[in-house]
N, C-alpha and C. Protein backbone atom coordinates (compact mmCIF):
# COMPACT_ATOMS: atom_id res chain seq x y z
N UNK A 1 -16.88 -1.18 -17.27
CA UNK A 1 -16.56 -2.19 -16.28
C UNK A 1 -17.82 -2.50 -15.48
N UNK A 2 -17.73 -3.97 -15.21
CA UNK A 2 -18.74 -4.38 -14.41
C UNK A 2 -18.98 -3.99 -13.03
N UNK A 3 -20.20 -3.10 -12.81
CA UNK A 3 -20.43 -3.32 -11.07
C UNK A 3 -19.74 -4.49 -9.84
N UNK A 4 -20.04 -5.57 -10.42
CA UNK A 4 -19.32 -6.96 -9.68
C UNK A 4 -17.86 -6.77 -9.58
N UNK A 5 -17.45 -6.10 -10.56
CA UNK A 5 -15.60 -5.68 -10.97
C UNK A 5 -15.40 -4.70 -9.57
N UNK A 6 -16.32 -3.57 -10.43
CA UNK A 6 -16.06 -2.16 -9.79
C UNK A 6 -16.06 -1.64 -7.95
N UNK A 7 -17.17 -2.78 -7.50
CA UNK A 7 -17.27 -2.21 -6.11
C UNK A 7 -16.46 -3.05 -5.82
N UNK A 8 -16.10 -4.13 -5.33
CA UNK A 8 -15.12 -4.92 -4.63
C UNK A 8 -13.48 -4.35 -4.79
N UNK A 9 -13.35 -3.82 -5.90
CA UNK A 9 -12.20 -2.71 -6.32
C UNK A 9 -11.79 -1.52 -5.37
N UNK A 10 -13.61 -1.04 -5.56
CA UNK A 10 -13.38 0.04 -4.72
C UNK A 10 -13.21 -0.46 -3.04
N UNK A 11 -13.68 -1.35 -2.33
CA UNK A 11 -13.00 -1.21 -1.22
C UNK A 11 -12.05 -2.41 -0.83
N UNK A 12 -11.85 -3.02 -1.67
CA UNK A 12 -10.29 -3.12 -1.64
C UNK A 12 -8.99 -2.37 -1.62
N UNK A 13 -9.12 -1.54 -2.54
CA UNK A 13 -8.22 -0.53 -2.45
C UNK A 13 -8.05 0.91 -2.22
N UNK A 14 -9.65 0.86 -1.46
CA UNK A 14 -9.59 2.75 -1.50
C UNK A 14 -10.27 2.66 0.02
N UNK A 15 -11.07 2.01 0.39
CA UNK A 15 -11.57 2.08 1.74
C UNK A 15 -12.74 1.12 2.12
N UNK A 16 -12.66 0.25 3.05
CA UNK A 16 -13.91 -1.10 3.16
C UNK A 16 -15.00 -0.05 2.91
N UNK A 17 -16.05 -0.18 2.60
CA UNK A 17 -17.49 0.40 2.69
C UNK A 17 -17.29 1.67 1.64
N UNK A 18 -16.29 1.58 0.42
CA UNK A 18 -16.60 2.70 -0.49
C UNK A 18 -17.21 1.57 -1.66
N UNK A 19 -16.97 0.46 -1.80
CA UNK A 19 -18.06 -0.37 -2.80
C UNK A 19 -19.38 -0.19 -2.13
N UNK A 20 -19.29 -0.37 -0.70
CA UNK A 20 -20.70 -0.54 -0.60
C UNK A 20 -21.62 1.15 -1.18
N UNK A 21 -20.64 1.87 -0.94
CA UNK A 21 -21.13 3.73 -1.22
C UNK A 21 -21.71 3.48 -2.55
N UNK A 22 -20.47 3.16 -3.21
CA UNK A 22 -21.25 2.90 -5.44
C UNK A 22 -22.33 2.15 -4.91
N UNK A 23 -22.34 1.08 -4.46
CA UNK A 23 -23.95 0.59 -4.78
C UNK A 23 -24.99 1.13 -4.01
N UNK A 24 -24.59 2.22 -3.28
CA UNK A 24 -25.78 3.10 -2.99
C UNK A 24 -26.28 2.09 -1.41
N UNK A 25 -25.67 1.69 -1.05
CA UNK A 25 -26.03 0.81 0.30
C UNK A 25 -25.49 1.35 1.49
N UNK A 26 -25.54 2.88 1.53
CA UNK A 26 -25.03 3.89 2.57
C UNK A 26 -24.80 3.24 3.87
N UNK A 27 -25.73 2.69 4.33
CA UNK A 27 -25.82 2.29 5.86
C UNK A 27 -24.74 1.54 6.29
N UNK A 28 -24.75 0.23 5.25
CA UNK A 28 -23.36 -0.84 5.22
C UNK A 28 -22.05 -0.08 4.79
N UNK A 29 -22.21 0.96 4.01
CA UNK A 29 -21.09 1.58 3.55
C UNK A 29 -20.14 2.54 4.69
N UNK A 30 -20.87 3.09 5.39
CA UNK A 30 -20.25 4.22 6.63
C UNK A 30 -20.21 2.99 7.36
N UNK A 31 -21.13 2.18 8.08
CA UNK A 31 -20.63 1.69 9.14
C UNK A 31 -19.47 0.53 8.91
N UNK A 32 -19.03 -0.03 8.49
CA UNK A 32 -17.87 -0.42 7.40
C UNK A 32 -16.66 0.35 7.41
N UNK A 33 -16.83 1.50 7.16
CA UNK A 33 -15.93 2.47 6.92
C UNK A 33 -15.48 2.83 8.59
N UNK A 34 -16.62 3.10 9.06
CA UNK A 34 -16.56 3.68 10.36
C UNK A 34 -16.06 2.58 11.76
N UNK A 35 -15.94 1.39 11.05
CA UNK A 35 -15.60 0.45 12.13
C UNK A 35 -13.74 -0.02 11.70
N UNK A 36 -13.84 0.70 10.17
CA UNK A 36 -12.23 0.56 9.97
C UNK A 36 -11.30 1.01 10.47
N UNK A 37 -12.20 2.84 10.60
CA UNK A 37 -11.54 4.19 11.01
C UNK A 37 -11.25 3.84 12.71
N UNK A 38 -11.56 3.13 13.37
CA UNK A 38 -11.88 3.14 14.37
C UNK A 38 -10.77 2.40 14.95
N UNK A 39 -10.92 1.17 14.23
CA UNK A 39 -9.21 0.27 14.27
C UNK A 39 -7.96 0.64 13.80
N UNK A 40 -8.18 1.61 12.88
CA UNK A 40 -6.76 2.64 12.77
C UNK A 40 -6.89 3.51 13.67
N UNK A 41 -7.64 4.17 14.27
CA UNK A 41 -7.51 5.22 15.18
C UNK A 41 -6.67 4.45 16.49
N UNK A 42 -7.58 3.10 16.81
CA UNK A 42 -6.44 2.69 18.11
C UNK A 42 -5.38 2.36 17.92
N UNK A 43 -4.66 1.87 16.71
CA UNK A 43 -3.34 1.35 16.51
C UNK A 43 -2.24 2.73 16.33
N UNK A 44 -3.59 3.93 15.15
CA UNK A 44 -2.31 5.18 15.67
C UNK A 44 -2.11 5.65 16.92
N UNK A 45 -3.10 5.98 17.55
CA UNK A 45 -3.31 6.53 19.04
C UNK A 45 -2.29 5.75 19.83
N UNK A 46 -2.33 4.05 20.07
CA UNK A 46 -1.19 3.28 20.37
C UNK A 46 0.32 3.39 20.17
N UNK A 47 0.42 4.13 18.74
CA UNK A 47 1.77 4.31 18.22
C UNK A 47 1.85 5.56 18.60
N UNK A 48 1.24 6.05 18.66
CA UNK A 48 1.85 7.67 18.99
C UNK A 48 1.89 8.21 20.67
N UNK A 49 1.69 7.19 21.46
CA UNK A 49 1.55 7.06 22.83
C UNK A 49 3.08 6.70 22.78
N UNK A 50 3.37 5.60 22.23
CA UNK A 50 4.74 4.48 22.72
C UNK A 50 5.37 5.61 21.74
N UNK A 51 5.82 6.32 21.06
CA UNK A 51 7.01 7.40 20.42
C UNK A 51 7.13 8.11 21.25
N UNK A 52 6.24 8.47 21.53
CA UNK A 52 5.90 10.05 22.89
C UNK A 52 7.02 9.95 24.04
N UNK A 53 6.55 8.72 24.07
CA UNK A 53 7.51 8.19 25.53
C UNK A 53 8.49 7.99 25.18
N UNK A 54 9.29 7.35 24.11
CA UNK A 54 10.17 7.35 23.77
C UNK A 54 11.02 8.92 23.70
N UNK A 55 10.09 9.58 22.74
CA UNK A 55 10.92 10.82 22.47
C UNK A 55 11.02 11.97 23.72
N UNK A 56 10.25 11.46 24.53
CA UNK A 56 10.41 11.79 26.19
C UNK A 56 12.13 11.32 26.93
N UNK A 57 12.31 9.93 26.27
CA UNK A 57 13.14 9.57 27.51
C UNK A 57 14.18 9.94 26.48
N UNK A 58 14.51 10.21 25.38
CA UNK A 58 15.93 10.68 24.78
C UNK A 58 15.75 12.13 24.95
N UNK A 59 14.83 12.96 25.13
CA UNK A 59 15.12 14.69 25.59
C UNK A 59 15.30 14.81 26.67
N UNK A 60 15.13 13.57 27.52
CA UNK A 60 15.94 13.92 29.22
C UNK A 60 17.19 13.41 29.19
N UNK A 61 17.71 12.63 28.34
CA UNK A 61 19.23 11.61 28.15
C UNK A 61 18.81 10.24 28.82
N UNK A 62 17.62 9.87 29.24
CA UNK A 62 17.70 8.68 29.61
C UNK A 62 18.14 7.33 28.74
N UNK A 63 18.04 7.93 27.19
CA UNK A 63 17.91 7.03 26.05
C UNK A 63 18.60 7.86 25.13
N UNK A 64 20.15 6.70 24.71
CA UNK A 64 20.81 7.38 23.98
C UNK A 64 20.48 7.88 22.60
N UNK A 65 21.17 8.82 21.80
CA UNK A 65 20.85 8.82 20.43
C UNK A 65 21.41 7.77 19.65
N UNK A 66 21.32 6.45 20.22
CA UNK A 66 21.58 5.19 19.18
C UNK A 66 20.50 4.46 18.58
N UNK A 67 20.93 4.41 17.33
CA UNK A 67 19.73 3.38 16.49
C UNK A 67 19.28 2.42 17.10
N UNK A 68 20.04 1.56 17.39
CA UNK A 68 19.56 0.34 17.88
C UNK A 68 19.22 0.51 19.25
N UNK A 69 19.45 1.20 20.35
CA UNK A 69 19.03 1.33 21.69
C UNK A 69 17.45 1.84 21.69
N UNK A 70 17.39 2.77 20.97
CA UNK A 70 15.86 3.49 20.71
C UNK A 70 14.78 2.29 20.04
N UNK A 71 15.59 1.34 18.93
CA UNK A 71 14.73 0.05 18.23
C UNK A 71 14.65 -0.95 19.29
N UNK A 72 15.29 -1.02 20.19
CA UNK A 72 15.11 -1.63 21.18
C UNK A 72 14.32 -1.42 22.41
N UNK A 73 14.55 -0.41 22.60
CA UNK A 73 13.20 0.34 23.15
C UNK A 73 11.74 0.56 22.21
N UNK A 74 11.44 0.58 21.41
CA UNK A 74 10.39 1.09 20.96
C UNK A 74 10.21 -0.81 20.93
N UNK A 75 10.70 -1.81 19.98
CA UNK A 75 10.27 -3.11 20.55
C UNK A 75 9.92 -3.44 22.28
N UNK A 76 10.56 -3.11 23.15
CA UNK A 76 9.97 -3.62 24.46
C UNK A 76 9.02 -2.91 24.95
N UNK A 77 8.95 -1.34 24.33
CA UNK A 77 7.62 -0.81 24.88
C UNK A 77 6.53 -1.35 24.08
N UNK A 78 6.62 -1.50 22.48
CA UNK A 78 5.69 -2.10 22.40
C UNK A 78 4.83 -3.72 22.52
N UNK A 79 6.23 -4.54 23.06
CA UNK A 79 5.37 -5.60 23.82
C UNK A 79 4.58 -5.43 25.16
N UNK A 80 5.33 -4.26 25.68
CA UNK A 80 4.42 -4.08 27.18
C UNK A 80 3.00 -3.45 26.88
N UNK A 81 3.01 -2.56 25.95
CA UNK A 81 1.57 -1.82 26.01
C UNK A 81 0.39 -2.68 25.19
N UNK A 82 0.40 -3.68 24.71
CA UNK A 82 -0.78 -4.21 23.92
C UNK A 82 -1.38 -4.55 24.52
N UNK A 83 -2.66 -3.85 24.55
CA UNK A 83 -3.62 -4.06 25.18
C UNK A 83 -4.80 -4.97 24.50
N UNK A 84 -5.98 -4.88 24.96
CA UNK A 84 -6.93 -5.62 24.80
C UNK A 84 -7.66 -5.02 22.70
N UNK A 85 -7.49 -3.71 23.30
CA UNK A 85 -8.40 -2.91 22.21
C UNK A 85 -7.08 -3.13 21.15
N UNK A 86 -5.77 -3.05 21.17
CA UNK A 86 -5.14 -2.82 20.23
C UNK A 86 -4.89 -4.56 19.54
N UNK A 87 -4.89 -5.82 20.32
CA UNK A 87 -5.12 -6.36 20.17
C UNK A 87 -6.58 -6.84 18.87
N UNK A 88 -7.49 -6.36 19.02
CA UNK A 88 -8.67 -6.22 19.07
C UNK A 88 -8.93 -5.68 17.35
N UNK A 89 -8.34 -4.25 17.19
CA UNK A 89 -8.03 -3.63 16.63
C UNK A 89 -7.59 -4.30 14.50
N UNK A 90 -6.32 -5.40 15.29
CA UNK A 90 -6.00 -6.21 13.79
C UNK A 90 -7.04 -6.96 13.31
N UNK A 91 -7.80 -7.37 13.85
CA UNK A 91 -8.91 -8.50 13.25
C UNK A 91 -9.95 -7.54 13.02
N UNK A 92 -10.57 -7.00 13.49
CA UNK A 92 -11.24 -5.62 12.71
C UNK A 92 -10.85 -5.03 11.89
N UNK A 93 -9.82 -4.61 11.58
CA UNK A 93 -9.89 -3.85 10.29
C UNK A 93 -9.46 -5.37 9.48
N UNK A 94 -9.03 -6.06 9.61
CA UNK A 94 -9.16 -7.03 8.81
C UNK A 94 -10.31 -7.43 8.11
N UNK A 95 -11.22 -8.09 9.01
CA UNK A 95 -12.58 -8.19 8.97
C UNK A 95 -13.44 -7.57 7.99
N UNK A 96 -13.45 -6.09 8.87
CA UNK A 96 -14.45 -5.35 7.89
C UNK A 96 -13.86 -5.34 6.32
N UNK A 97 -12.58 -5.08 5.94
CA UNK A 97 -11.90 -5.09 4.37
C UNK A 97 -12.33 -6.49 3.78
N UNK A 98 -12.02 -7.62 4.49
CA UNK A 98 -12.33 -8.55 3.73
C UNK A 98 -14.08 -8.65 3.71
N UNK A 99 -15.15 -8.46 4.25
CA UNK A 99 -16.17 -8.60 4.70
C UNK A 99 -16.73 -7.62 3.55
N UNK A 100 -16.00 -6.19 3.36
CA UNK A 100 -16.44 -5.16 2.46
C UNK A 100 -16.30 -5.69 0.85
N UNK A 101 -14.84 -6.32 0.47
CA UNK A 101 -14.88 -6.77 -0.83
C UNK A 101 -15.90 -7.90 -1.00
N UNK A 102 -16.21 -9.16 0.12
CA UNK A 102 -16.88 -9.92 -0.59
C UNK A 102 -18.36 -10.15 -0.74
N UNK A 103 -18.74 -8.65 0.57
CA UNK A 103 -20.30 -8.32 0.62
C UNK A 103 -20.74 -7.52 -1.00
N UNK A 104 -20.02 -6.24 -0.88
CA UNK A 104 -19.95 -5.80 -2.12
C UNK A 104 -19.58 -6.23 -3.58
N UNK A 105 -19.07 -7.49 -3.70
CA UNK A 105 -19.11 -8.63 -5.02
C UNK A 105 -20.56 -9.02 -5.04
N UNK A 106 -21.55 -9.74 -4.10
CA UNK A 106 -21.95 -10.40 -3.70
C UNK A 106 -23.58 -9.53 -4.25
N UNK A 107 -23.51 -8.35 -3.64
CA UNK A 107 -25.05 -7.02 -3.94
C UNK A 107 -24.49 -6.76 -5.02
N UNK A 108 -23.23 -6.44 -6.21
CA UNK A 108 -23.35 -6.47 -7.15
C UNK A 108 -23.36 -7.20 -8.36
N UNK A 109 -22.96 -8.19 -7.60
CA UNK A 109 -23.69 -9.55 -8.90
C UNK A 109 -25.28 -9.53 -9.08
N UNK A 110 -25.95 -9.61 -7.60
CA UNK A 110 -27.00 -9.80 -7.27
C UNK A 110 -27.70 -8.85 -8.18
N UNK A 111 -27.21 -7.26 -8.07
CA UNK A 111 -27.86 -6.28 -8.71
C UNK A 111 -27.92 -6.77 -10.08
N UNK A 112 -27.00 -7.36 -10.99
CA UNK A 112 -26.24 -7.16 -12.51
C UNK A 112 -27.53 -8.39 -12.96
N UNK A 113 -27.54 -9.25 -11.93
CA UNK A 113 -28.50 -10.40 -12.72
C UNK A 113 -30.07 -10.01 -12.48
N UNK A 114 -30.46 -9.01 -11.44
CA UNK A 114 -31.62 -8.55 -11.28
C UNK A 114 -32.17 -7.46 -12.76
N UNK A 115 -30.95 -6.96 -12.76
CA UNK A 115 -30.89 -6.07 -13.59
C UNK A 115 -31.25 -6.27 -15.47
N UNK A 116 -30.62 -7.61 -15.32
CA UNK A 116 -30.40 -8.66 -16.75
C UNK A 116 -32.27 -9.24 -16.67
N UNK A 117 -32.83 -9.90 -15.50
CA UNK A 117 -33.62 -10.55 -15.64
C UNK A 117 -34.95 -9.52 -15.92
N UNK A 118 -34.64 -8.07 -15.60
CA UNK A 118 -35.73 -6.87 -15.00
C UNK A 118 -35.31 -6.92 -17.70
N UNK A 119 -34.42 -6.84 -17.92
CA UNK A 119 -34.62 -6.49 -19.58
C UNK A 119 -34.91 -7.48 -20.28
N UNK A 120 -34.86 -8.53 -19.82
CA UNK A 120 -35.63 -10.04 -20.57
C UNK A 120 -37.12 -9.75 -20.52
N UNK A 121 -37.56 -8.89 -19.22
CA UNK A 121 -39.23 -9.09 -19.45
C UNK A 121 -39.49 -7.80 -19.72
């Protein structure tokens, strides 16, 4: 399989900045990675703040053990808490994934025809 195939593969489906890793472009590859990790960290950290509280107010009885009272709660807490960063958060990891598949298409084409033109001479 082609490099051009292979890295855009890889961070499409395994992690933004692991194509850039195969092509050996470390720097773009972690920080990529590291700006993904970063936007999942606030959206879990976010989610596991708004359960907390939740599973706070049903071990005092403030919040019954009903399905829908608790889904109803966990919807209004989470319109109240979105903040700036969690906001922030979806377009970043967006970003970097799409940014990772089409940088990494892009250095491995580049490589494949450098590569083609480096055995012609």
């Amino acid at each position: 399989m082609k490099k051009s195939i292979k890295a855009p593969l890889f961070s499409a489906f395994l992690f933004p900045g692991s194509g850039h890793l195969y092509l050996k472009q470390y720097i773009k590859g972690i920080t990529l990675g590291f700006l993904s990790l970063l936007g999942l960290f606030i959206l879990l950290s976010h989610i596991i703040e708004i359960t907390h509280g939740i599973t706070l107010q049903i071990q005092q009885g403030a919040l019954p053990l009903d399905i829908e009272q608790i889904r109803a709660a966990l919807l209004q807490a989470l319109e109240k808490k979105e903040t700036f960063w969690v906001l922030i958060s979806y377009p970043l990891i967006g970003i970097t994934w799409l940014f990772g598949v089409i940088d990494s298409y892009r250095l491995a084409k580049k490589t494949e025809i450098n590569d083609e033109k480096n055995e012609t001479q």
